[in-house]
N, C-alpha and C. Protein backbone atom coordinates (compact mmCIF):
# COMPACT_ATOMS: atom_id res chain seq x y z
N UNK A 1 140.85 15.61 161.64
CA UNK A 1 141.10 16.81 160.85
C UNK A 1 142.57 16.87 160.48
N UNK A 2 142.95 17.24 159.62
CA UNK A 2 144.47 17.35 159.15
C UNK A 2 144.33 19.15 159.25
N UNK A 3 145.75 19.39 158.46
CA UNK A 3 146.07 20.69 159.10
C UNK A 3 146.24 21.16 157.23
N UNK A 4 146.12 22.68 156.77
CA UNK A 4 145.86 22.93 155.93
C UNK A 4 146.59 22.86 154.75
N UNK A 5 147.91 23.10 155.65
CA UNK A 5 149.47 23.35 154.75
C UNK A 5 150.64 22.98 155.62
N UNK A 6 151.47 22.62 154.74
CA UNK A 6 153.07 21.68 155.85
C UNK A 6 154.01 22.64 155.65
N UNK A 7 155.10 23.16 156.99
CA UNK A 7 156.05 23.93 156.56
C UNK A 7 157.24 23.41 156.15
N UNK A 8 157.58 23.51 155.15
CA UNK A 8 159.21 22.80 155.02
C UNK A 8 160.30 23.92 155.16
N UNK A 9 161.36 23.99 155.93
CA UNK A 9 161.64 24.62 156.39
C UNK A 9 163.31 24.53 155.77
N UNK A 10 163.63 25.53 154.69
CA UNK A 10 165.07 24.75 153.84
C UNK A 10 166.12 25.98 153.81
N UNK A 11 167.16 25.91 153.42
CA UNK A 11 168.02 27.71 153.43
C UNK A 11 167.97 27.69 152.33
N UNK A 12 167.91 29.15 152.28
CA UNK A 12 167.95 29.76 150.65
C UNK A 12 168.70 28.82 149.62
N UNK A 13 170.06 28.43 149.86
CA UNK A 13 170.74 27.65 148.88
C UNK A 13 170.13 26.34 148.42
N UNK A 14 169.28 25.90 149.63
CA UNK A 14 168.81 24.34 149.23
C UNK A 14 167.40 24.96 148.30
N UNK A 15 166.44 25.76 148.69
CA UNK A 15 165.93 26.64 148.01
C UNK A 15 166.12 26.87 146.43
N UNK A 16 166.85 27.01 146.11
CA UNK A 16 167.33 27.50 145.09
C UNK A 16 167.84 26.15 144.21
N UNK A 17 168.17 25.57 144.78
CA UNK A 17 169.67 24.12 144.07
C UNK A 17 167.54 23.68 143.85
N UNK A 18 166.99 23.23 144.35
CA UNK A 18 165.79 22.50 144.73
C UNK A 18 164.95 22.98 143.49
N UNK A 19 165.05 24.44 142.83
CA UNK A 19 164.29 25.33 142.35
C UNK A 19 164.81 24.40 140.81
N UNK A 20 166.45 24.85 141.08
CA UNK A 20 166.99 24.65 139.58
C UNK A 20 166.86 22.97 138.91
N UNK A 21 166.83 22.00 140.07
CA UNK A 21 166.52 20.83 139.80
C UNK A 21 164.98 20.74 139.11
N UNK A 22 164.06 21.22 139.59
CA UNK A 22 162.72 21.55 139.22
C UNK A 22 162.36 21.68 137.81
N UNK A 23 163.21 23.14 137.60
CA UNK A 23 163.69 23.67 136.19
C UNK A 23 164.26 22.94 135.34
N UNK A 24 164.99 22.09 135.59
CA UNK A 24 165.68 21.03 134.73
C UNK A 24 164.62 20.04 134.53
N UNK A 25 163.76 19.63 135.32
CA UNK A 25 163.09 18.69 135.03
C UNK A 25 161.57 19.11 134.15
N UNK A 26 161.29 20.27 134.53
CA UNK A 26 160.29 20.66 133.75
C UNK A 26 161.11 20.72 131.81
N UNK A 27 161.76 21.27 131.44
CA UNK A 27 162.82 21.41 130.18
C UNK A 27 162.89 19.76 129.76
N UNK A 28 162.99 18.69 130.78
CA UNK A 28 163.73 17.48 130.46
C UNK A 28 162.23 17.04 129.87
N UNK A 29 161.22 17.39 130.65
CA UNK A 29 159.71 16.48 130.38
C UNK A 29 159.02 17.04 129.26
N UNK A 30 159.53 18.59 129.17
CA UNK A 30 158.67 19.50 127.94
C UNK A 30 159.27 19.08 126.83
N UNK A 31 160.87 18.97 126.14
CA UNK A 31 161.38 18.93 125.42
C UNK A 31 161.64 17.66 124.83
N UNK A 32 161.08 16.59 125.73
CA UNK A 32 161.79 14.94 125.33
C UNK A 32 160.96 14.18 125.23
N UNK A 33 159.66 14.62 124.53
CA UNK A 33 158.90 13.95 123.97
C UNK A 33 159.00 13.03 123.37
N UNK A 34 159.97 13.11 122.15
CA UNK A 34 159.63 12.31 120.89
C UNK A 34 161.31 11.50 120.64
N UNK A 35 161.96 11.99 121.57
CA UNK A 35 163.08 11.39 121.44
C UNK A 35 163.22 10.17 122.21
N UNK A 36 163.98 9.33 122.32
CA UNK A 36 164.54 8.19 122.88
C UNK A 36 165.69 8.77 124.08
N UNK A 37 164.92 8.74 125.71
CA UNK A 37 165.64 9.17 126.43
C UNK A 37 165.64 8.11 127.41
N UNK A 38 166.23 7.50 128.20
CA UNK A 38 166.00 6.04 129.14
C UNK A 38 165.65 6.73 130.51
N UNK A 39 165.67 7.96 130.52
CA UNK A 39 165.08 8.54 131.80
C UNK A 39 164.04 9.09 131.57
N UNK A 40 163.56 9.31 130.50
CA UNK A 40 162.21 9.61 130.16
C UNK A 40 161.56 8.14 129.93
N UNK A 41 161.91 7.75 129.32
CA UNK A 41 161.17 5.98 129.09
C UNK A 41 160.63 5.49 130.85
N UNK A 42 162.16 5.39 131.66
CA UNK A 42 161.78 5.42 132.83
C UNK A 42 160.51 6.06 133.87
N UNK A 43 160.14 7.75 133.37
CA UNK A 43 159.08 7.97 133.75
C UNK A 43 157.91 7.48 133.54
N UNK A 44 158.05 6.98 131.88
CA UNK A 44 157.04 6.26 131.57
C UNK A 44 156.82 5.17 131.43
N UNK A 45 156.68 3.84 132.57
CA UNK A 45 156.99 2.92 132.37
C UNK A 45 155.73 2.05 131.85
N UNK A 46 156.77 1.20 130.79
CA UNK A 46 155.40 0.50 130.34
C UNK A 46 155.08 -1.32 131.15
N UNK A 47 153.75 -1.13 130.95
CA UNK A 47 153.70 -2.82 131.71
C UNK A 47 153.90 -4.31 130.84
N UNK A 48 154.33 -4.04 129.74
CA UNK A 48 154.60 -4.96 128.94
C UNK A 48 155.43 -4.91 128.11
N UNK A 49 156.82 -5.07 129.21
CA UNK A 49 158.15 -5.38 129.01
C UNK A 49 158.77 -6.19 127.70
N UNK A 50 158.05 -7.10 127.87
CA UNK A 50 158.45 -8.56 126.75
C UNK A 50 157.99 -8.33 125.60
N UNK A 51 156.60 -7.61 125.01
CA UNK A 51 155.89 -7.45 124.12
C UNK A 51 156.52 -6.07 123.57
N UNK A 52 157.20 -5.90 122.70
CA UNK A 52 157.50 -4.87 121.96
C UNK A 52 156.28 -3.74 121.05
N UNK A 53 155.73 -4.71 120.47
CA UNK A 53 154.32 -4.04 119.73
C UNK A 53 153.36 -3.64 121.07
N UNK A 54 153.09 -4.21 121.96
CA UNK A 54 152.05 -3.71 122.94
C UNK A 54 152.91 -2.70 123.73
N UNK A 55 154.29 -2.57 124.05
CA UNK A 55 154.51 -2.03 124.48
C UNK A 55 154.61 -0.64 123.85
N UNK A 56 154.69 -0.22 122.53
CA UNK A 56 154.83 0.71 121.29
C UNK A 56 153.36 1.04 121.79
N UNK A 57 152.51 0.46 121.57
CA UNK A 57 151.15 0.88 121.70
C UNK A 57 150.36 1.61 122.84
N UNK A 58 150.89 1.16 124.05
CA UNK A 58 150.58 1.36 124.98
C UNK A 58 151.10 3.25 125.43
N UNK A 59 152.77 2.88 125.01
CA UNK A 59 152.92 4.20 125.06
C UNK A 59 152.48 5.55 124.13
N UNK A 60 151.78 5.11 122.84
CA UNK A 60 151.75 5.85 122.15
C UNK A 60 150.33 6.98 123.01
N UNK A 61 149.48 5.93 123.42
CA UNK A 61 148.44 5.80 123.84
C UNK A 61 148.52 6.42 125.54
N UNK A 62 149.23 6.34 126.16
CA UNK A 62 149.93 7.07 127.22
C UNK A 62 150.68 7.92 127.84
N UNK A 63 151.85 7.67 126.89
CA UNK A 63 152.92 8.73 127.38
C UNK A 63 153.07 10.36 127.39
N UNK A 64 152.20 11.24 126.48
CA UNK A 64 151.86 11.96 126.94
C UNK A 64 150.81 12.65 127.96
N UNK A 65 150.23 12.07 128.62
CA UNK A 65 149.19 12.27 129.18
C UNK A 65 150.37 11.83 130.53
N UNK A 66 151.38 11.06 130.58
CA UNK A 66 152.18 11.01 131.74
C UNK A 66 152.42 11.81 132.23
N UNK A 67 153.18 12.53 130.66
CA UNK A 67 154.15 13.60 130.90
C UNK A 67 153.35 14.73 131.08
N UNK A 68 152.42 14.95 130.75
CA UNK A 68 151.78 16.48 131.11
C UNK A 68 151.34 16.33 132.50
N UNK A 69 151.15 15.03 133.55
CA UNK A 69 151.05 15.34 134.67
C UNK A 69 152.21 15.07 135.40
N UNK A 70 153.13 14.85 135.03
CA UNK A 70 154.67 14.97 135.67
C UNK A 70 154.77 16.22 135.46
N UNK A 71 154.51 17.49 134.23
CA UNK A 71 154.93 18.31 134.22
C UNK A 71 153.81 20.07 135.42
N UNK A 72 152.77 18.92 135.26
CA UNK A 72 151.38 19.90 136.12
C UNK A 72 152.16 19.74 137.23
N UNK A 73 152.57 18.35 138.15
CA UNK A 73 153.19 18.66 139.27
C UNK A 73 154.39 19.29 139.38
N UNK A 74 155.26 19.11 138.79
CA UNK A 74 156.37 20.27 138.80
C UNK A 74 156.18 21.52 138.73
N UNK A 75 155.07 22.32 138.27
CA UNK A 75 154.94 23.14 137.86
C UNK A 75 154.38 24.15 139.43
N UNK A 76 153.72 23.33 140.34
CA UNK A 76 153.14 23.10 141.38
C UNK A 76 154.49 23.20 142.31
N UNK A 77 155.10 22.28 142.21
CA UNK A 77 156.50 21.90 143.40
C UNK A 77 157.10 23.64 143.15
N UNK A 78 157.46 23.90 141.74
CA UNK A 78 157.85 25.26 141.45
C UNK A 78 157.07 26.74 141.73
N UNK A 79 156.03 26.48 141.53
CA UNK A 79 155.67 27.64 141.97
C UNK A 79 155.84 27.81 143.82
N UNK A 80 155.51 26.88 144.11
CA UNK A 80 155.78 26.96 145.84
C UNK A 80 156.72 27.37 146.41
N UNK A 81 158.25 27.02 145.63
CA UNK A 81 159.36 27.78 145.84
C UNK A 81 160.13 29.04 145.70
N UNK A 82 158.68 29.65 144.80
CA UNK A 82 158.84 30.99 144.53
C UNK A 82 160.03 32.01 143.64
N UNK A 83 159.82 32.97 144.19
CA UNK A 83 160.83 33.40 143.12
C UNK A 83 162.34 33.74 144.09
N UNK A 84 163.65 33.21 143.69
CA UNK A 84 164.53 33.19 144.18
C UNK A 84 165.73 33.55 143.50
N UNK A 85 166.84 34.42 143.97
CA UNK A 85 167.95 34.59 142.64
C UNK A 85 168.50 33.82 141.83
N UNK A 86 168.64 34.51 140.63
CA UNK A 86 168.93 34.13 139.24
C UNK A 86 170.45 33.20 139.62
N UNK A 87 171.12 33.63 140.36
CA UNK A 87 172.60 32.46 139.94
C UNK A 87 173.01 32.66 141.56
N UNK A 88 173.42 31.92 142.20
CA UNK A 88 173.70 31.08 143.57
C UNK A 88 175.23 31.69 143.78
N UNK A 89 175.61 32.14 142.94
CA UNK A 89 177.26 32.36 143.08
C UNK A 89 176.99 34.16 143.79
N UNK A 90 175.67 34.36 143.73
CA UNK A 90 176.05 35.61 144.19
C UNK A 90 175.30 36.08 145.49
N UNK A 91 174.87 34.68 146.07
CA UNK A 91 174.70 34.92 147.50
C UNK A 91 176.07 34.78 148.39
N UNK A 92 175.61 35.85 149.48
CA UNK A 92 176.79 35.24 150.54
C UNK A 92 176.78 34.13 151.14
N UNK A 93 177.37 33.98 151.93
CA UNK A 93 177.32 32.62 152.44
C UNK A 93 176.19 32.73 153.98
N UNK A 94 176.59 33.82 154.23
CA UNK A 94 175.11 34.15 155.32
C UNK A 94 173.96 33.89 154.66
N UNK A 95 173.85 34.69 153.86
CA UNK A 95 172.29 35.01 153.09
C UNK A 95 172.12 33.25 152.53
N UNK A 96 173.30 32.41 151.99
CA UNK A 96 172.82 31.41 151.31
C UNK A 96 172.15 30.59 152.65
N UNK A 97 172.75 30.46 153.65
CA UNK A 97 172.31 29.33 154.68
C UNK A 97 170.94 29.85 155.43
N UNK A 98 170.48 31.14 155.14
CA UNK A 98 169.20 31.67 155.76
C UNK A 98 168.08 30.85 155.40
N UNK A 99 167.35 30.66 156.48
CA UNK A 99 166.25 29.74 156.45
C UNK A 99 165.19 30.26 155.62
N UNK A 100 164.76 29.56 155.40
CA UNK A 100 163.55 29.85 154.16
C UNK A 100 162.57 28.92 154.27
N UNK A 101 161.36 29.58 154.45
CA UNK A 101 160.12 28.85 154.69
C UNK A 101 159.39 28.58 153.17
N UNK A 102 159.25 27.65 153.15
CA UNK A 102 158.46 26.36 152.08
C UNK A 102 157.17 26.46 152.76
N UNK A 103 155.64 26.99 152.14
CA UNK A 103 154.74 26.07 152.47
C UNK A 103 154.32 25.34 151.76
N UNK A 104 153.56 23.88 151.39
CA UNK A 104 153.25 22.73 151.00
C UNK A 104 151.99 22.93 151.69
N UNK A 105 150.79 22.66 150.43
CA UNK A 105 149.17 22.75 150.75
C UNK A 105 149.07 21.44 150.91
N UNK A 106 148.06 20.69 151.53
CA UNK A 106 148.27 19.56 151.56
C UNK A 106 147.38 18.52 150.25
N UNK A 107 146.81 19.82 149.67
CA UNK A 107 146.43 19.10 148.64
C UNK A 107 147.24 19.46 147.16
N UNK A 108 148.44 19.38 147.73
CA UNK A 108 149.65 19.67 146.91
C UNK A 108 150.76 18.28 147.20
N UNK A 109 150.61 18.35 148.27
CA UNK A 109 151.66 17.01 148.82
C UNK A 109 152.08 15.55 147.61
N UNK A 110 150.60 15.30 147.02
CA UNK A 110 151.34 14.55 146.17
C UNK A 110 152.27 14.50 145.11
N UNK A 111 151.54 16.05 144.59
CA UNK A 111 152.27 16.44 143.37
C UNK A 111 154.15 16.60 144.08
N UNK A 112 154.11 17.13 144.73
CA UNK A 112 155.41 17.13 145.62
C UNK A 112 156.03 16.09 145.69
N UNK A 113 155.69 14.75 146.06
CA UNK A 113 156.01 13.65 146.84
C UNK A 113 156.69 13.11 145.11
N UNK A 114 155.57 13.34 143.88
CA UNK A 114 155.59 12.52 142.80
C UNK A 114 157.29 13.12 142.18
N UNK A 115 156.64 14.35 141.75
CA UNK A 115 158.17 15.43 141.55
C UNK A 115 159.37 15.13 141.87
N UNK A 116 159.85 14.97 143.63
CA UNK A 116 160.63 14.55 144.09
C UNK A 116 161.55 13.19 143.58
N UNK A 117 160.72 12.56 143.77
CA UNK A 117 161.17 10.93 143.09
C UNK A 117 161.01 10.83 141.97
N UNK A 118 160.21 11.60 140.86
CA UNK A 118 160.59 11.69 139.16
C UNK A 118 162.03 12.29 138.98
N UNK A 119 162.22 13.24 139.54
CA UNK A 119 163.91 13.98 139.77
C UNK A 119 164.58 12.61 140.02
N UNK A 120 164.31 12.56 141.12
CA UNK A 120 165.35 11.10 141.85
C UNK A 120 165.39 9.95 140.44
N UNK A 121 164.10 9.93 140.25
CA UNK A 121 163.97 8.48 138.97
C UNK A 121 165.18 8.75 137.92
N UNK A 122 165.10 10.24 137.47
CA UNK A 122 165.86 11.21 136.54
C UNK A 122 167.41 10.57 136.66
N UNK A 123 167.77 11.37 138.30
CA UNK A 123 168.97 10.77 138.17
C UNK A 123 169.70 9.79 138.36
N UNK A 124 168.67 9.07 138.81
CA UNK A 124 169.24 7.16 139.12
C UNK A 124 169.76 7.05 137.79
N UNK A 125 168.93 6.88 136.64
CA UNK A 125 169.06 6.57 135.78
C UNK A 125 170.71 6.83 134.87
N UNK A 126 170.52 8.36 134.56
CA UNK A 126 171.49 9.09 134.32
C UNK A 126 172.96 8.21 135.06
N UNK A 127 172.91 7.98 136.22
CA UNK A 127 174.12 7.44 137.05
C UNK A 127 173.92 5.98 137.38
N UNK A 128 172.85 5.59 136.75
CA UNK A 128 173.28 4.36 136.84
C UNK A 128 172.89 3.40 138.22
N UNK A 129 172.31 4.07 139.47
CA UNK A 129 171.96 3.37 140.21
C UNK A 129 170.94 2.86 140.52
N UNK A 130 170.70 1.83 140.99
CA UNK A 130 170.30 0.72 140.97
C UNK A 130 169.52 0.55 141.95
N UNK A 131 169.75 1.10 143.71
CA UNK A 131 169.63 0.79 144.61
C UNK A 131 170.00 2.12 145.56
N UNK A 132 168.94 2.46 146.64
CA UNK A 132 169.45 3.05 147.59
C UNK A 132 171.12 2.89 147.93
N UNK A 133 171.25 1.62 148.01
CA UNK A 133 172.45 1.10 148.40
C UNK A 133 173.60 1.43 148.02
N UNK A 134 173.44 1.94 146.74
CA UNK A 134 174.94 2.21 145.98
C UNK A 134 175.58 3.15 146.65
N UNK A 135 177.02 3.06 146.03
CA UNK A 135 177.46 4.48 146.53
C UNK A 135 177.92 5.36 145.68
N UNK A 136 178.10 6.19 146.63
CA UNK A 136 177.96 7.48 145.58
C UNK A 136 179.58 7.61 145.21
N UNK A 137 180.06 7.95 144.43
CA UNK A 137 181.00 7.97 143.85
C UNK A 137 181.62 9.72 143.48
N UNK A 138 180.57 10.47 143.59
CA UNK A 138 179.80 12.30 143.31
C UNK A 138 179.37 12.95 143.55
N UNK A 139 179.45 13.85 143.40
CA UNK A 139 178.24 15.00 144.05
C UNK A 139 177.41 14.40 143.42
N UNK A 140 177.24 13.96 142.27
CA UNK A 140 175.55 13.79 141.90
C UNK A 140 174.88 12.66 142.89
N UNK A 141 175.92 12.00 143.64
CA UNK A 141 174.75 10.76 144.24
C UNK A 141 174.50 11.66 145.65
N UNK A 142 175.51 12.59 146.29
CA UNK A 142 174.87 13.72 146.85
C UNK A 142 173.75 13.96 146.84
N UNK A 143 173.35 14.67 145.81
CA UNK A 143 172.16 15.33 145.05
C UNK A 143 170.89 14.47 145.27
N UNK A 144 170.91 13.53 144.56
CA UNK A 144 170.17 12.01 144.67
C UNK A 144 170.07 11.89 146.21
N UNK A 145 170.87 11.79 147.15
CA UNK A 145 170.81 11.42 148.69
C UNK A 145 169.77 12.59 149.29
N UNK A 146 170.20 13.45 148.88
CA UNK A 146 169.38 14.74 149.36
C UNK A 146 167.90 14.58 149.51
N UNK A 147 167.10 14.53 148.05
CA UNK A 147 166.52 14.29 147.53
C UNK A 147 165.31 13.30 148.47
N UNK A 148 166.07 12.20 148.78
CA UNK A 148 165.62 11.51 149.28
C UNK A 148 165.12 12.08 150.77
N UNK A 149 166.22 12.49 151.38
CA UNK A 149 166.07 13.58 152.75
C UNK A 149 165.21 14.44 152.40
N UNK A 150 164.73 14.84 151.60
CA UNK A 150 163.79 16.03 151.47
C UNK A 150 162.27 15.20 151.55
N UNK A 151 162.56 13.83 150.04
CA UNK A 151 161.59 13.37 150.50
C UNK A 151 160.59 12.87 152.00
N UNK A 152 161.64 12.46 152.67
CA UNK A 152 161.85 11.86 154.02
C UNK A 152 160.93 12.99 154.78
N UNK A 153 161.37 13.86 155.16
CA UNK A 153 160.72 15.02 155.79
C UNK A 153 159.66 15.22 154.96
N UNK A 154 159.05 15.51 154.05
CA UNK A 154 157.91 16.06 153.73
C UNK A 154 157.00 14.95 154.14
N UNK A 155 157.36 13.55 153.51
CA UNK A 155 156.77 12.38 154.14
C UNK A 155 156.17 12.78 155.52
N UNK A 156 157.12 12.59 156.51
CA UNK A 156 156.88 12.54 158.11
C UNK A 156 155.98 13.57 158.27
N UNK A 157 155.87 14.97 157.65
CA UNK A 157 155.49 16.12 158.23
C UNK A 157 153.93 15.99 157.62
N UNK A 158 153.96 15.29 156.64
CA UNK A 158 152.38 15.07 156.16
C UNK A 158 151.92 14.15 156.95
N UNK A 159 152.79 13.02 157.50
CA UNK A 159 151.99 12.33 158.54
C UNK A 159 151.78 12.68 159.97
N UNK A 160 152.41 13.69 160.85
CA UNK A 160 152.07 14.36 161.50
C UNK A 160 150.95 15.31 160.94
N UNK A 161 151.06 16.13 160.00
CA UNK A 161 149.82 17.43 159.85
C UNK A 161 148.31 16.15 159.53
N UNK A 162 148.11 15.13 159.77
CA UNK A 162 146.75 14.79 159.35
C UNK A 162 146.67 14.47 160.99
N UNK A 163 146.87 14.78 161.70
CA UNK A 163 146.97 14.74 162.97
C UNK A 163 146.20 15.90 163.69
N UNK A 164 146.78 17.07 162.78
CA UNK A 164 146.66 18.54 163.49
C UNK A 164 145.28 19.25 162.98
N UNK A 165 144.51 20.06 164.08
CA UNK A 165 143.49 20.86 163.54
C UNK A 165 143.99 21.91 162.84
N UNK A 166 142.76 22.18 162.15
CA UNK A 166 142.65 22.98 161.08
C UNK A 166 142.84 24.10 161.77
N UNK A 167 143.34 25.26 161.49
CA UNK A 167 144.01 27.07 161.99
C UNK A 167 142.46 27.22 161.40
C-alpha cells in the first residue's frame, strides 16, 4: 500500500521563490509557441537530430501536445502551492523562514517530478550548463542547485510513502 499524499515541508520564502519559478514557466510554455526559443526547443526534444525535414515534421506534429502537458503539470505543481503573497519584499524575515506545509498527492508526484526538471531544463539552458558538475558562477546556478534539492527530497519521500499505509 503506498500512502495517499507526501508532505513537503518548505518556508514561506522557498514557497513563494518555488511559486514564482512555476509562474515563469507556465508564461515561458504559454507564450513561446511559435517562436524560436533553445529552451523551449529543449523541452521539446526531437529524435532526429541529423534530419532537418523529419525533424520540422515531427515537431510540427508534437510540440504542442508537449507543451500543453508541461503546462497541465505546472498548473498542478501551482495550484498545490497555493495562494501566497504578491511580492517577497514584504515578508519579515520571521514570517519568510516559517515553515509551510506542501502536500503532494501521489498521483500528482509526476507532474511534480516532470515540472521540477522542465524549470531546471529551462535554466540549464539559459546558463549554459552542461552538467551537474559545473559551477555556478550566480545566484542563478543557486536556483538550479536548489531545484535539484527539492527534486531530491520529493524523490526520497515518494519512495518512502509507497511503503506507508493508507490513513
Amino acid at each position: 500500500m503506498t500512502a495517499e499524499r507526501i508532505l513537503q515541508e518548505m518556508t514561506l520564502i522557498e514557497a513563494f521563490h518555488l511559486a514564482r519559478l512555476v509562474d515563469d514557466f507556465v508564461e515561458l510554455v504559454t507564450d513561446s509557441r511559435d517562436i524560436a526559443d533553445p529552451a523551449v526547443d529543449r523541452l521539446t526534444p526531437t529524435p532526429y537530430p541529423e534530419d532537418s525535414d523529419a525533424a520540422a515534421e515531427f515537431s510540427v506534429a508534437t510540440r504542442d501536445d508537449l507543451l500543453d502537458r508541461r503546462l497541465a503539470d505546472a498548473r498542478i505543481v501551482r495550484s498545490a502551492l497555493g495562494t501566497l503573497p504578491p511580492d517577497s519584499d514584504a515578508l519579515t524575515e520571521d514570517t519568510a523562514l516559517t515553515t509551510r506545509e506542501v502536500f503532494v498527492s501521489i498521483e500528482s508526484v509526476d507532474a511534480w517530478l516532470r515540472t521540477l526538471t522542465a524549470i531546471r531544463l529551462v535554466i540549464a539552458t539559459r546558463l549554459g550548463i552542461t552538467s551537474d558538475e559545473d559551477p555556478g558562477g550566480d545566484d542563478r546556478h543557486g536556483i538550479y542547485d536548489w531545484l535539484g534539492y527539492r527534486l531530491d527530497l520529493l524523490i526520497h519521500a515518494a519512495d518512502e510513502a509507497e511503503g506507508l499505509p493508507i490513513d
